[in-house]
Protein backbone atom coordinates (compact mmCIF):
# COMPACT_ATOMS: atom_id res chain seq x y z
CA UNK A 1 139.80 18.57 50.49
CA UNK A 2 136.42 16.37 49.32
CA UNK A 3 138.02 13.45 47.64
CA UNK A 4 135.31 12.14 44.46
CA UNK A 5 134.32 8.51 44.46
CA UNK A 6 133.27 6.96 41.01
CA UNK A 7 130.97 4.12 40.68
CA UNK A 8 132.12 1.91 37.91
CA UNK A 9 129.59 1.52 34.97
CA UNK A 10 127.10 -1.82 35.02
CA UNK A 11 126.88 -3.70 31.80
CA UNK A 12 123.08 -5.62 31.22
CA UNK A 13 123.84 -9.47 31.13
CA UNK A 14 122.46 -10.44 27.75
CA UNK A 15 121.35 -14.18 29.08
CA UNK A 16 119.44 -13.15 32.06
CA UNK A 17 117.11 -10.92 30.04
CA UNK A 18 116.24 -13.09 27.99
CA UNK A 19 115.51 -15.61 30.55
CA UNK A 20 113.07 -13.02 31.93
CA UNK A 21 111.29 -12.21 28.39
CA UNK A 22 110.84 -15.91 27.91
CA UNK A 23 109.44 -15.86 31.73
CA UNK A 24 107.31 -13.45 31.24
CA UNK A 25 105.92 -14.80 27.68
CA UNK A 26 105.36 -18.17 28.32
CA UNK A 27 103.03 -16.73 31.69
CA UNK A 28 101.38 -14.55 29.29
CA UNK A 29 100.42 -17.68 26.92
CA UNK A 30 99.52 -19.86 30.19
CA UNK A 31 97.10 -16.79 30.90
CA UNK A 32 95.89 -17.22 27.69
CA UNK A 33 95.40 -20.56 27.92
CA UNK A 34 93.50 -20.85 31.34
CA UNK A 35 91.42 -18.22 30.76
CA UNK A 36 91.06 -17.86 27.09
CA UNK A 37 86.98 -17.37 27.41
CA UNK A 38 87.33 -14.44 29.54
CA UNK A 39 89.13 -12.48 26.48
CA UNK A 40 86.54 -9.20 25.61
CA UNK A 41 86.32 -9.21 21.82
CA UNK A 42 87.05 -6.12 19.89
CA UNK A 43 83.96 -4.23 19.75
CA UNK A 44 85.26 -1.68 17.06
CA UNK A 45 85.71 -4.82 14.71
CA UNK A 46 83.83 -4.61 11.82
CA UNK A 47 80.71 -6.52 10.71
CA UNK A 48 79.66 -7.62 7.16
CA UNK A 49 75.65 -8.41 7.09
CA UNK A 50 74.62 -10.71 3.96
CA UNK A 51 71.01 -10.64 2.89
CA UNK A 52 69.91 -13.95 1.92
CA UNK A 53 67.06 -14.88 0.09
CA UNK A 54 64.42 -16.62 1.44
CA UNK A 55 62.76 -19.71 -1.02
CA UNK A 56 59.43 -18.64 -1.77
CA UNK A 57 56.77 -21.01 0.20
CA UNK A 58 55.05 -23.88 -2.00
CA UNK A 59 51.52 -22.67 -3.34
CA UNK A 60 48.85 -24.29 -1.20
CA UNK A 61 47.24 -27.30 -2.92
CA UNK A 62 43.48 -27.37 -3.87
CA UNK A 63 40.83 -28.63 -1.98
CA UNK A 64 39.47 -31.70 -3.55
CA UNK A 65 36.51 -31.17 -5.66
CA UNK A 66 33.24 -33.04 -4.35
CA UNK A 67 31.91 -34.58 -6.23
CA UNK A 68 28.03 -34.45 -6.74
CA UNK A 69 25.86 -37.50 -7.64
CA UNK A 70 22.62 -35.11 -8.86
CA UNK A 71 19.76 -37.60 -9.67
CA UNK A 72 19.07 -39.18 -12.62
CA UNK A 73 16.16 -37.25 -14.18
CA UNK A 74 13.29 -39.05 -14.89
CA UNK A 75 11.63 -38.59 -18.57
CA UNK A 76 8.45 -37.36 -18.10
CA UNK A 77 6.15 -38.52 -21.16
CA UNK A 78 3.36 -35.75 -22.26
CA UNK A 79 0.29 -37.99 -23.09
CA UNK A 80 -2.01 -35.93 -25.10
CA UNK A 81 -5.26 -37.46 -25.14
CA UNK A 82 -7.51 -36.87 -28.03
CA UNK A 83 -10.22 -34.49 -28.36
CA UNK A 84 -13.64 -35.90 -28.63
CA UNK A 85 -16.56 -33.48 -29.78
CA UNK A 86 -19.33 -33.60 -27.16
CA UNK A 87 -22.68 -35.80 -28.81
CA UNK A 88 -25.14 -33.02 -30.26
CA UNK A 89 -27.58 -32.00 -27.79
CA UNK A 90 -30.61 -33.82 -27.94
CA UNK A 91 -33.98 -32.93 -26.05
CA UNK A 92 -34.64 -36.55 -25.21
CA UNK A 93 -32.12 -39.41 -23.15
CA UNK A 94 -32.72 -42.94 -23.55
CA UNK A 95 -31.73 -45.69 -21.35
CA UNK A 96 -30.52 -49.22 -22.11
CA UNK A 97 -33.85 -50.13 -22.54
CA UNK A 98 -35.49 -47.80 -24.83
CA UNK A 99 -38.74 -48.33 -23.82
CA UNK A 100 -39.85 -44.97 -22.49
CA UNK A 101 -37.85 -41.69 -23.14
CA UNK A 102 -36.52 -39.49 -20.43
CA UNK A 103 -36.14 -36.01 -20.35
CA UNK A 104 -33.41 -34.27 -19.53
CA UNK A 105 -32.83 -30.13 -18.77
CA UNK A 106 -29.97 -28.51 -19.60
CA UNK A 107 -28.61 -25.50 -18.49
CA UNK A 108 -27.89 -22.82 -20.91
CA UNK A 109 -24.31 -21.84 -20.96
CA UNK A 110 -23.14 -18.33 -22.30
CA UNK A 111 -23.51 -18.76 -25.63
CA UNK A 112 -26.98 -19.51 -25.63
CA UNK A 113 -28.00 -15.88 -23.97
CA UNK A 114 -28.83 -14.06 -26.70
CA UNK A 115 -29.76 -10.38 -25.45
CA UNK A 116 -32.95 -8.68 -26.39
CA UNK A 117 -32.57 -5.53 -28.64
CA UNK A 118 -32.44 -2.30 -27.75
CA UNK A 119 -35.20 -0.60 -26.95
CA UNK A 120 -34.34 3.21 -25.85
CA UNK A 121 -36.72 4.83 -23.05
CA UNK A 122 -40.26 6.08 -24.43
CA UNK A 123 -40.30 10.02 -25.18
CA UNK A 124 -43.00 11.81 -22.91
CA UNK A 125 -44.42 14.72 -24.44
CA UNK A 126 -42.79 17.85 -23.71
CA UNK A 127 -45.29 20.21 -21.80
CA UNK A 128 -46.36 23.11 -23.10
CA UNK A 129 -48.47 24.33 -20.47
CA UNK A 130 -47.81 23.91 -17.09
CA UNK A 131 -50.40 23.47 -14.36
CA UNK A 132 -52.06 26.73 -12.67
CA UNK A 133 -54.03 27.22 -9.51
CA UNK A 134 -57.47 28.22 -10.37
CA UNK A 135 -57.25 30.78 -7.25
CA UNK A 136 -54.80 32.35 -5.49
CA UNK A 137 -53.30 29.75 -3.16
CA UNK A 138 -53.24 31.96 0.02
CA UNK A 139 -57.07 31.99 -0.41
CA UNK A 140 -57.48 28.59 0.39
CA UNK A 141 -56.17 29.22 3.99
CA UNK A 142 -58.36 31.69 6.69
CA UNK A 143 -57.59 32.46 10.34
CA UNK A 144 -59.97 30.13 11.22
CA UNK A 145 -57.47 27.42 9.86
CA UNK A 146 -55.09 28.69 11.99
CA UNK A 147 -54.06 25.60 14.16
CA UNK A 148 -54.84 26.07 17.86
CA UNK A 149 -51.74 24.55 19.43
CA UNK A 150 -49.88 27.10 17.23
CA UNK A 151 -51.86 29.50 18.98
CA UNK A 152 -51.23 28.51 22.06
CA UNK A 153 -47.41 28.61 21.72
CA UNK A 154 -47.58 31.53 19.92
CA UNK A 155 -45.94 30.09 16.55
CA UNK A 156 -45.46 31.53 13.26
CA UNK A 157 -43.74 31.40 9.56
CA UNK A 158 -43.65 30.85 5.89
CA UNK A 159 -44.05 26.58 4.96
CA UNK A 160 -42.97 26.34 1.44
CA UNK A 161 -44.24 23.25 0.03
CA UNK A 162 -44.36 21.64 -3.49
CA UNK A 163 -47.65 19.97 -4.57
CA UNK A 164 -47.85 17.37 -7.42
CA UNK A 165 -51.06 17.89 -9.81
CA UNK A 166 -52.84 15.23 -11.57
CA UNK A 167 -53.99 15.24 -15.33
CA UNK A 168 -57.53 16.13 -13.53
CA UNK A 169 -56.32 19.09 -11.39
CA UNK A 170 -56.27 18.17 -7.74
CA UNK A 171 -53.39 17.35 -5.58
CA UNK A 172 -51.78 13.95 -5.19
CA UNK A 173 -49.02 14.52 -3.15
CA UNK A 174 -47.68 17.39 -1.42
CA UNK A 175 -44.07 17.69 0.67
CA UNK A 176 -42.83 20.52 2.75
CA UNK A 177 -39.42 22.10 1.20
CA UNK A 178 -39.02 24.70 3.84
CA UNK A 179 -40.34 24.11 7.25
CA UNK A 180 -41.74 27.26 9.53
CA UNK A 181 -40.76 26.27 12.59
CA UNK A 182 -43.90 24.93 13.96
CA UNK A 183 -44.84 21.06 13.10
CA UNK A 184 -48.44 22.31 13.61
CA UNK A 185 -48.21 24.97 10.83
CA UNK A 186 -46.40 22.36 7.91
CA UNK A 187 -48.89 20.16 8.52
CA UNK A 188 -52.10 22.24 8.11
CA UNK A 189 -50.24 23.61 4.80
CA UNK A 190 -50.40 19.94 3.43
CA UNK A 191 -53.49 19.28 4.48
CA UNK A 192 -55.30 22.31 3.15
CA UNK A 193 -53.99 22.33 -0.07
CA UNK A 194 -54.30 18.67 -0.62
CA UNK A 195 -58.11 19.28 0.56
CA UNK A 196 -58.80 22.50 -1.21
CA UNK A 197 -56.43 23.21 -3.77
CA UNK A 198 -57.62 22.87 -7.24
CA UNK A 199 -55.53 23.61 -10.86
CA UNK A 200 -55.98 23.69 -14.18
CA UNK A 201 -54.13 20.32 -15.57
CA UNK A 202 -50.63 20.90 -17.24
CA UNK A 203 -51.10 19.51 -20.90
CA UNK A 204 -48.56 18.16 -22.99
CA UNK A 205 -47.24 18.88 -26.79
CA UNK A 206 -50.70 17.01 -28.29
CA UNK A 207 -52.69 19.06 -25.92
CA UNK A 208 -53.75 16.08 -23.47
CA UNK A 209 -53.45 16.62 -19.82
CA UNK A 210 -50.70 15.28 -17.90
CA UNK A 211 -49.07 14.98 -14.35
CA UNK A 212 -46.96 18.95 -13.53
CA UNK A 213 -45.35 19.72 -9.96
CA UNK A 214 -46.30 23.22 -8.97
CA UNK A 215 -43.79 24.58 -5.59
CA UNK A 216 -45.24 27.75 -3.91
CA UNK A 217 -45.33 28.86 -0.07
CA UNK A 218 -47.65 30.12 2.58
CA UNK A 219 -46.86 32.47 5.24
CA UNK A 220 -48.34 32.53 8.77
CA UNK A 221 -49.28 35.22 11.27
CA UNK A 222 -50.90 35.07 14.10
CA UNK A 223 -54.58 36.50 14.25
CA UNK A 224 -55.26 39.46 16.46
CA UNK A 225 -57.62 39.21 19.35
């Protein structure tokens, strides 16, 4: 047969827990205390930013003005000096002792050039008939004329020349327009017609003779044998 034991019920003692509560709260506030700087703020607390307005800075001040001494202008005076006609000319000078005259030159200025008048360029007579050879101009020239050095090197060609003819028919002047080739040849041309050559004078509008150019050529060939 088991026999039961009971425990009898504990009842809390009202005065020692509150001696413990106060233990234990006035150890929390010496915690506090002592170490009060080691508390971790509440980082979910919330934070209220203000926007505050700045004063506007102070406008900078102007620079000083400098001040320029500019220099006192001097009065310039326009002295217009009279204008005194120059003595008429005179063709004769006299000194301070007017015992003998002296002559002096002047020089004409531009307004003293007077210009002569026109006279237009004298009017020659218009020709009315021109000069003419009195022969045929190839006539005045034979083989015998025929320069030897040309010969010799075996030259040949046509000179054309121009001839000037004087109011009495020969020839003044002549000049070789086209050349043959041959130095010898041009200048036997010149020299036989200057020579040899004669024309009937040109003659002008009152039928008196006068100066005529007359341009013609002669041809060269060699003579056989």
């Amino acid at each position: 047969m088991t026999a039961a034991a009971f425990s009898p019920t504990m009842k809390p003692n009202k005065t020692a827990l509150t001696a413990v509560i106060l233990l234990h709260g006035a150890a929390l506030a010496a915690l506090v205390l002592v170490k009060g700087t080691d508390i971790i703020p509440n980082p979910f607390r919330n934070t209220t930013v203000y926007q505050v307005p700045l004063d506007k800075p102070p406008p900078p001040k102007p620079l000083p003005k400098q001040q320029v001494e500019l220099p006192q202008q001097q009065q310039v005076v326009d002295r217009v000096q009279p204008v005194v006609p120059p003595p008429p000319r005179t063709s004769f000078a006299f000194d301070t002792q007017p015992t003998q005259p002296v002559q002096q030159t002047f020089t004409s200025g531009p307004q003293d050039i007077v210009a002569p008048p026109f006279q237009p360029p004298p009017v020659e007579p218009k020709k009315v008939e021109p000069a003419r050879a009195r022969a045929n101009l190839g006539s005045y020239v034979s083989d015998a004329d025929y320069p030897a050095e040309a010969i010799r090197r075996e030259e040949q060609g046509v000179t054309r020349f121009r001839l000037t003819v004087t109011p009495d028919g020969r020839v003044s002047d002549c000049a070789v327009t086209g050349s043959s080739g041959s130095t010898a040849l041009d200048s036997a041309t010149c020299r036989l017609m200057k020579s040899r050559a004669r024309f009937s004078p040109a003659r002008d509008s009152d039928g008196k003779p006068t100066t005529d150019t007359v341009a013609n050529a002669i041809k060269w060939v060699l003579p056989e044998g």
